[in-house]
N, C-alpha and C. Protein backbone atom coordinates (compact mmCIF):
# COMPACT_ATOMS: atom_id res chain seq x y z
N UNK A 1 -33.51 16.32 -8.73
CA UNK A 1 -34.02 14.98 -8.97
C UNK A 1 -34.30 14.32 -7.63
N UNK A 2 -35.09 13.70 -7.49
CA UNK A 2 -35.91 12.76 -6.41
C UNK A 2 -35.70 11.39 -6.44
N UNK A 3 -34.86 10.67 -5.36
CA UNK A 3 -34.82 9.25 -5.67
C UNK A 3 -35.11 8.68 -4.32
N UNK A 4 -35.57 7.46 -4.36
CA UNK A 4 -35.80 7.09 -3.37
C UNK A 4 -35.13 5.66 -3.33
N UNK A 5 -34.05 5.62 -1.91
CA UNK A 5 -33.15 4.32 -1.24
C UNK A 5 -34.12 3.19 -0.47
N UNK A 6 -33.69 2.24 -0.34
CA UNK A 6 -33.67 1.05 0.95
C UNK A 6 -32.47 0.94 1.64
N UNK A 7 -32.65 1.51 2.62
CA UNK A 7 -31.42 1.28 3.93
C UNK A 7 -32.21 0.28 4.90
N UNK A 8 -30.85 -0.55 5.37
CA UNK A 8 -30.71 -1.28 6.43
C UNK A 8 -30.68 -0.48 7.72
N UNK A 9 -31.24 -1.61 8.92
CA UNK A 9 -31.54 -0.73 9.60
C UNK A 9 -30.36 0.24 10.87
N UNK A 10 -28.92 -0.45 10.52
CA UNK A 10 -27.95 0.24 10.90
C UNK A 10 -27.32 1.14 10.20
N UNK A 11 -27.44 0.94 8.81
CA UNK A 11 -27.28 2.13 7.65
C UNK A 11 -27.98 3.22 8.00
N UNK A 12 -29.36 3.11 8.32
CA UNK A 12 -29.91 4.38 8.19
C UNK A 12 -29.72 4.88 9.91
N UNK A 13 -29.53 4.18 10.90
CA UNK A 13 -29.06 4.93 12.40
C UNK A 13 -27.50 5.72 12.03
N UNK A 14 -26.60 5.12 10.87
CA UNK A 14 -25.15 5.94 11.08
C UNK A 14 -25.80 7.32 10.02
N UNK A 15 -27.07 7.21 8.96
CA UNK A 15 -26.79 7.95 8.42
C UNK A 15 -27.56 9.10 9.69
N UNK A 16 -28.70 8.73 10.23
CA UNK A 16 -29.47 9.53 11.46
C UNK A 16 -28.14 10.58 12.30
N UNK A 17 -27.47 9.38 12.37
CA UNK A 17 -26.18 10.20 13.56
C UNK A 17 -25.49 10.98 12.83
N UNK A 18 -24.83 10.76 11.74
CA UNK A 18 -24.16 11.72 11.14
C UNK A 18 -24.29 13.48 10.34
N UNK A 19 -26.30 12.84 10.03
CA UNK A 19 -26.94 14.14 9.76
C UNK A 19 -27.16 15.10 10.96
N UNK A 20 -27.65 13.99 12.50
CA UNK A 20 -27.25 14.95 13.50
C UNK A 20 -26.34 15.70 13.95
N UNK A 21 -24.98 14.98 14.02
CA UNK A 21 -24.08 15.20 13.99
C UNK A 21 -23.16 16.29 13.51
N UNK A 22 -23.46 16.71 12.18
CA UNK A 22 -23.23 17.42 11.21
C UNK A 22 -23.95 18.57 10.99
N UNK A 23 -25.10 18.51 11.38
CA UNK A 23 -26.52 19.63 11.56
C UNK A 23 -26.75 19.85 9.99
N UNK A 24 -26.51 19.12 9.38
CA UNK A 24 -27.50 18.74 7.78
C UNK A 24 -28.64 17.67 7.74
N UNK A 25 -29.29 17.84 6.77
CA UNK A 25 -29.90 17.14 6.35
C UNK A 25 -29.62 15.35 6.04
N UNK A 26 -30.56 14.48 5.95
CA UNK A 26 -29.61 13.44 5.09
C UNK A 26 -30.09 13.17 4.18
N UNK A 27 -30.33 14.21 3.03
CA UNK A 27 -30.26 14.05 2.21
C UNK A 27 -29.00 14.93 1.90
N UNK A 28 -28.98 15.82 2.48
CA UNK A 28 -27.16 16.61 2.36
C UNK A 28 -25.89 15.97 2.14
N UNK A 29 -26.26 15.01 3.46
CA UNK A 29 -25.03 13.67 3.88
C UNK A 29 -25.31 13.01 2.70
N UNK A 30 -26.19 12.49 2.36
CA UNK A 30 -25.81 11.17 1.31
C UNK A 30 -25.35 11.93 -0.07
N UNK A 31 -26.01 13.44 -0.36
CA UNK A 31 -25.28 13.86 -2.21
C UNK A 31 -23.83 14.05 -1.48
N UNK A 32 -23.24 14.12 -0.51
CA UNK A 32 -21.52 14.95 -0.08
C UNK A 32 -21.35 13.58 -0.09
N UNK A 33 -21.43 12.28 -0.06
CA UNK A 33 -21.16 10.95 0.39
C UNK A 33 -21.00 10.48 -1.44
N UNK A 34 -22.20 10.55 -1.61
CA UNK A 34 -21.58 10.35 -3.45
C UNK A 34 -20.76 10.99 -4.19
N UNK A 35 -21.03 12.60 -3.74
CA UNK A 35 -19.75 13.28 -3.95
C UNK A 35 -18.30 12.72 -3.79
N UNK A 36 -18.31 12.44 -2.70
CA UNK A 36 -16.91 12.29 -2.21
C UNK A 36 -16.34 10.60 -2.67
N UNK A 37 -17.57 9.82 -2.96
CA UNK A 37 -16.94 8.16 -3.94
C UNK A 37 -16.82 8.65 -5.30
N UNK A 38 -17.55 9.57 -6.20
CA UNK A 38 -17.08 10.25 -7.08
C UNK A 38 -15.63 10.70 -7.31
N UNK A 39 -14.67 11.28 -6.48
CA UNK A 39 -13.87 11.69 -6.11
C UNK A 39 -12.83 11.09 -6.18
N UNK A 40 -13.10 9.50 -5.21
CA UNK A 40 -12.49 9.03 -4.84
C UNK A 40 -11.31 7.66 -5.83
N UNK A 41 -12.90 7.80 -6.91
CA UNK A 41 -13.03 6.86 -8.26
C UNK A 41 -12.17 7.73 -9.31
N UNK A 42 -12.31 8.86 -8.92
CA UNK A 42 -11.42 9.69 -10.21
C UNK A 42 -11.46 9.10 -11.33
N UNK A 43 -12.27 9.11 -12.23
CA UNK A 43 -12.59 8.61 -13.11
C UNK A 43 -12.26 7.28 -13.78
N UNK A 44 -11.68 6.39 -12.35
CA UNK A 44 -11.51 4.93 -12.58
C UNK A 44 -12.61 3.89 -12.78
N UNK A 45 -12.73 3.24 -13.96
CA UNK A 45 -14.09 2.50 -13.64
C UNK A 45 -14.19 1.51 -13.04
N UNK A 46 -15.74 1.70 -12.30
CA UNK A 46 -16.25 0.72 -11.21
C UNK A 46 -16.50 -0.34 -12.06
N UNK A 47 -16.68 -0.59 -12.77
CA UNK A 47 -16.99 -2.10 -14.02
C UNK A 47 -15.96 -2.49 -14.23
N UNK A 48 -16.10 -3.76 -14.85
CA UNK A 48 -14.28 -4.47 -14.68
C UNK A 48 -14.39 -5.71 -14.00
N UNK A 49 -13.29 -6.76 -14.03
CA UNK A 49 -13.25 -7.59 -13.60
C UNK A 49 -12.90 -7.60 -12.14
N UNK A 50 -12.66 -8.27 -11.60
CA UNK A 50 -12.24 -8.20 -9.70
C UNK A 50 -10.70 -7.79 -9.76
N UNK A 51 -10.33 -8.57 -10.68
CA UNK A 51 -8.44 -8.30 -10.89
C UNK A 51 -8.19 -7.04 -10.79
N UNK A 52 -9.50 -6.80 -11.59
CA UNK A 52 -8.76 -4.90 -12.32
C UNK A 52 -9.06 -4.40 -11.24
N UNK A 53 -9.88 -4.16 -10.37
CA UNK A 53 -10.53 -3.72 -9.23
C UNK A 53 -9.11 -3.58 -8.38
N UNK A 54 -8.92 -5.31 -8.06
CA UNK A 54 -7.37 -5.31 -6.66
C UNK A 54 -6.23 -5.59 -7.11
N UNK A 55 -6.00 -5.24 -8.41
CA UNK A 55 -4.65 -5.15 -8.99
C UNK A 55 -3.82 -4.75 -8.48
N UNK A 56 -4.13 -3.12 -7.71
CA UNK A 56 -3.00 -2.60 -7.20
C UNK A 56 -2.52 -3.25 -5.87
N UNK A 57 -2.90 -4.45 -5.47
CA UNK A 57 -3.16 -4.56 -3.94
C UNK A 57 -2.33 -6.16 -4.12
N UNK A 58 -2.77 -6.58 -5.07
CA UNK A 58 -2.22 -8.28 -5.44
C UNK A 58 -1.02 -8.17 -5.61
N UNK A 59 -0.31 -9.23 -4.05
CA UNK A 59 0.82 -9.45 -4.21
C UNK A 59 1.46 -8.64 -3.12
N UNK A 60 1.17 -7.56 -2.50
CA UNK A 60 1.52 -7.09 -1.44
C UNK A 60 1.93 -7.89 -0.42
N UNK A 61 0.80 -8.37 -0.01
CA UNK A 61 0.71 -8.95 1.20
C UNK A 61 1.92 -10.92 1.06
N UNK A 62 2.63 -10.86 2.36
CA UNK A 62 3.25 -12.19 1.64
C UNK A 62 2.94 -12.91 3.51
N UNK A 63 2.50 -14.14 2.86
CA UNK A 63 1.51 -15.54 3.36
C UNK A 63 2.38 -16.16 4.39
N UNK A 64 3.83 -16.11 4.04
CA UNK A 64 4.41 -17.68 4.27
C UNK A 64 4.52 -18.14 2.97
N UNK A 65 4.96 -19.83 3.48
CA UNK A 65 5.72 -20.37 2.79
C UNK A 65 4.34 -21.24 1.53
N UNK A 66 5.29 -20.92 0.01
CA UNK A 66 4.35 -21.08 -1.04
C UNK A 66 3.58 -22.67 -1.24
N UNK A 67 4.33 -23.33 -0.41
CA UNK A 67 3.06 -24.87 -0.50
C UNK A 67 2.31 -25.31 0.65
N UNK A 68 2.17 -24.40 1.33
CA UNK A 68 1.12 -24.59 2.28
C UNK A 68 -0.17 -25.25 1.48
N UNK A 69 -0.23 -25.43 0.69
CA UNK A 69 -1.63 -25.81 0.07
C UNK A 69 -1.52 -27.54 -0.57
N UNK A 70 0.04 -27.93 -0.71
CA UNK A 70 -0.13 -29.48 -0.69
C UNK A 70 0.32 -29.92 0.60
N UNK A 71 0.96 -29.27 1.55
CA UNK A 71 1.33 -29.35 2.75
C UNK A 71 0.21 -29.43 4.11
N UNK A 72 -0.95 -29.20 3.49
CA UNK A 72 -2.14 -28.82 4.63
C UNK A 72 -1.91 -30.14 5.42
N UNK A 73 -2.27 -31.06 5.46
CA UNK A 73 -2.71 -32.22 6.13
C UNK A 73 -1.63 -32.24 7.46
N UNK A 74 -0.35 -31.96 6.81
CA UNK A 74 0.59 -32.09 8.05
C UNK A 74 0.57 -30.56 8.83
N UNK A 75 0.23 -29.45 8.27
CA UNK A 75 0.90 -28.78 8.79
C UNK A 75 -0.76 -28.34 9.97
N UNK A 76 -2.00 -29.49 9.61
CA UNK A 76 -2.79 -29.16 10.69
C UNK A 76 -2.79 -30.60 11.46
N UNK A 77 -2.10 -31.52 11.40
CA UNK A 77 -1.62 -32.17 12.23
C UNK A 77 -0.50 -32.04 13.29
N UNK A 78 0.22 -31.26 12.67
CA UNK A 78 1.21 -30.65 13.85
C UNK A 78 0.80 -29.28 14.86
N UNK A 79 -0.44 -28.40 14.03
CA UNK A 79 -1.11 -27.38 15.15
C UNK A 79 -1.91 -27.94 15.99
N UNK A 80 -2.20 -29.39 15.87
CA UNK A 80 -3.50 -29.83 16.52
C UNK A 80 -2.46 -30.97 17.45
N UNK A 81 -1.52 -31.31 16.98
CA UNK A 81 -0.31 -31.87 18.40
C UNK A 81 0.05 -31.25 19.31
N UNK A 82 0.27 -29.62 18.35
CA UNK A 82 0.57 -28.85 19.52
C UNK A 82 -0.10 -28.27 20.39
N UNK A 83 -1.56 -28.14 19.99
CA UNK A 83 -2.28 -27.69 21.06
C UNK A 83 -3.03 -28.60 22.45
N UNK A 84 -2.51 -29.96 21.81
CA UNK A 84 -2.78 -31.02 22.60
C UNK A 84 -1.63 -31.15 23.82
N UNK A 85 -0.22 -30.59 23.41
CA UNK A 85 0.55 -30.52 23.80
C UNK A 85 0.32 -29.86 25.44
N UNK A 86 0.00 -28.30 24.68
CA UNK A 86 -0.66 -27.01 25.56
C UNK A 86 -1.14 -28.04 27.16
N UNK A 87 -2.22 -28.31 26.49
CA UNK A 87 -3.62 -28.84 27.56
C UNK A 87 -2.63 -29.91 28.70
């Protein structure tokens, strides 16, 4: 089958380098490149909401302290004392 892409113009210099690189084709590089997101998806689907997408990932990461968000006003009044401080 025959398809034809639009690459950007740094997309298509990494794919240039990598077909050089590799001494394939790029059309070689790009079916081993779908190949390998094929793979990678293991038959998880790409459709879905965003949740389902970073489910596994939500919640990992920890912020600080949980009211930074009614707390803003002071707590960028005191980075902006302190950097006044600095000077």
């Amino acid at each position: 089958m025959t398809i034809s892409i639009r690459l950007d113009t740094k997309t298509e210099r990494v794919l240039v380098r990598m077909a050089r690189a590799t001494g394939r084709t790029k059309s070689a590089v790009v079916r081993d490149a779908i190949r390998r997101l094929a793979e990678q998806t293991d038959g998880k689907s790409v459709t879905g909401t965003v949740y389902d997408r970073l489910a596994d990932v939500i919640g990992i990461v920890r912020l600080g302290p949980d009211d930074r968000a009614s707390r803003a006003e002071e707590i960028l009044k005191a980075q902006f004392a302190s950097r006044r401080a600095i000077r």
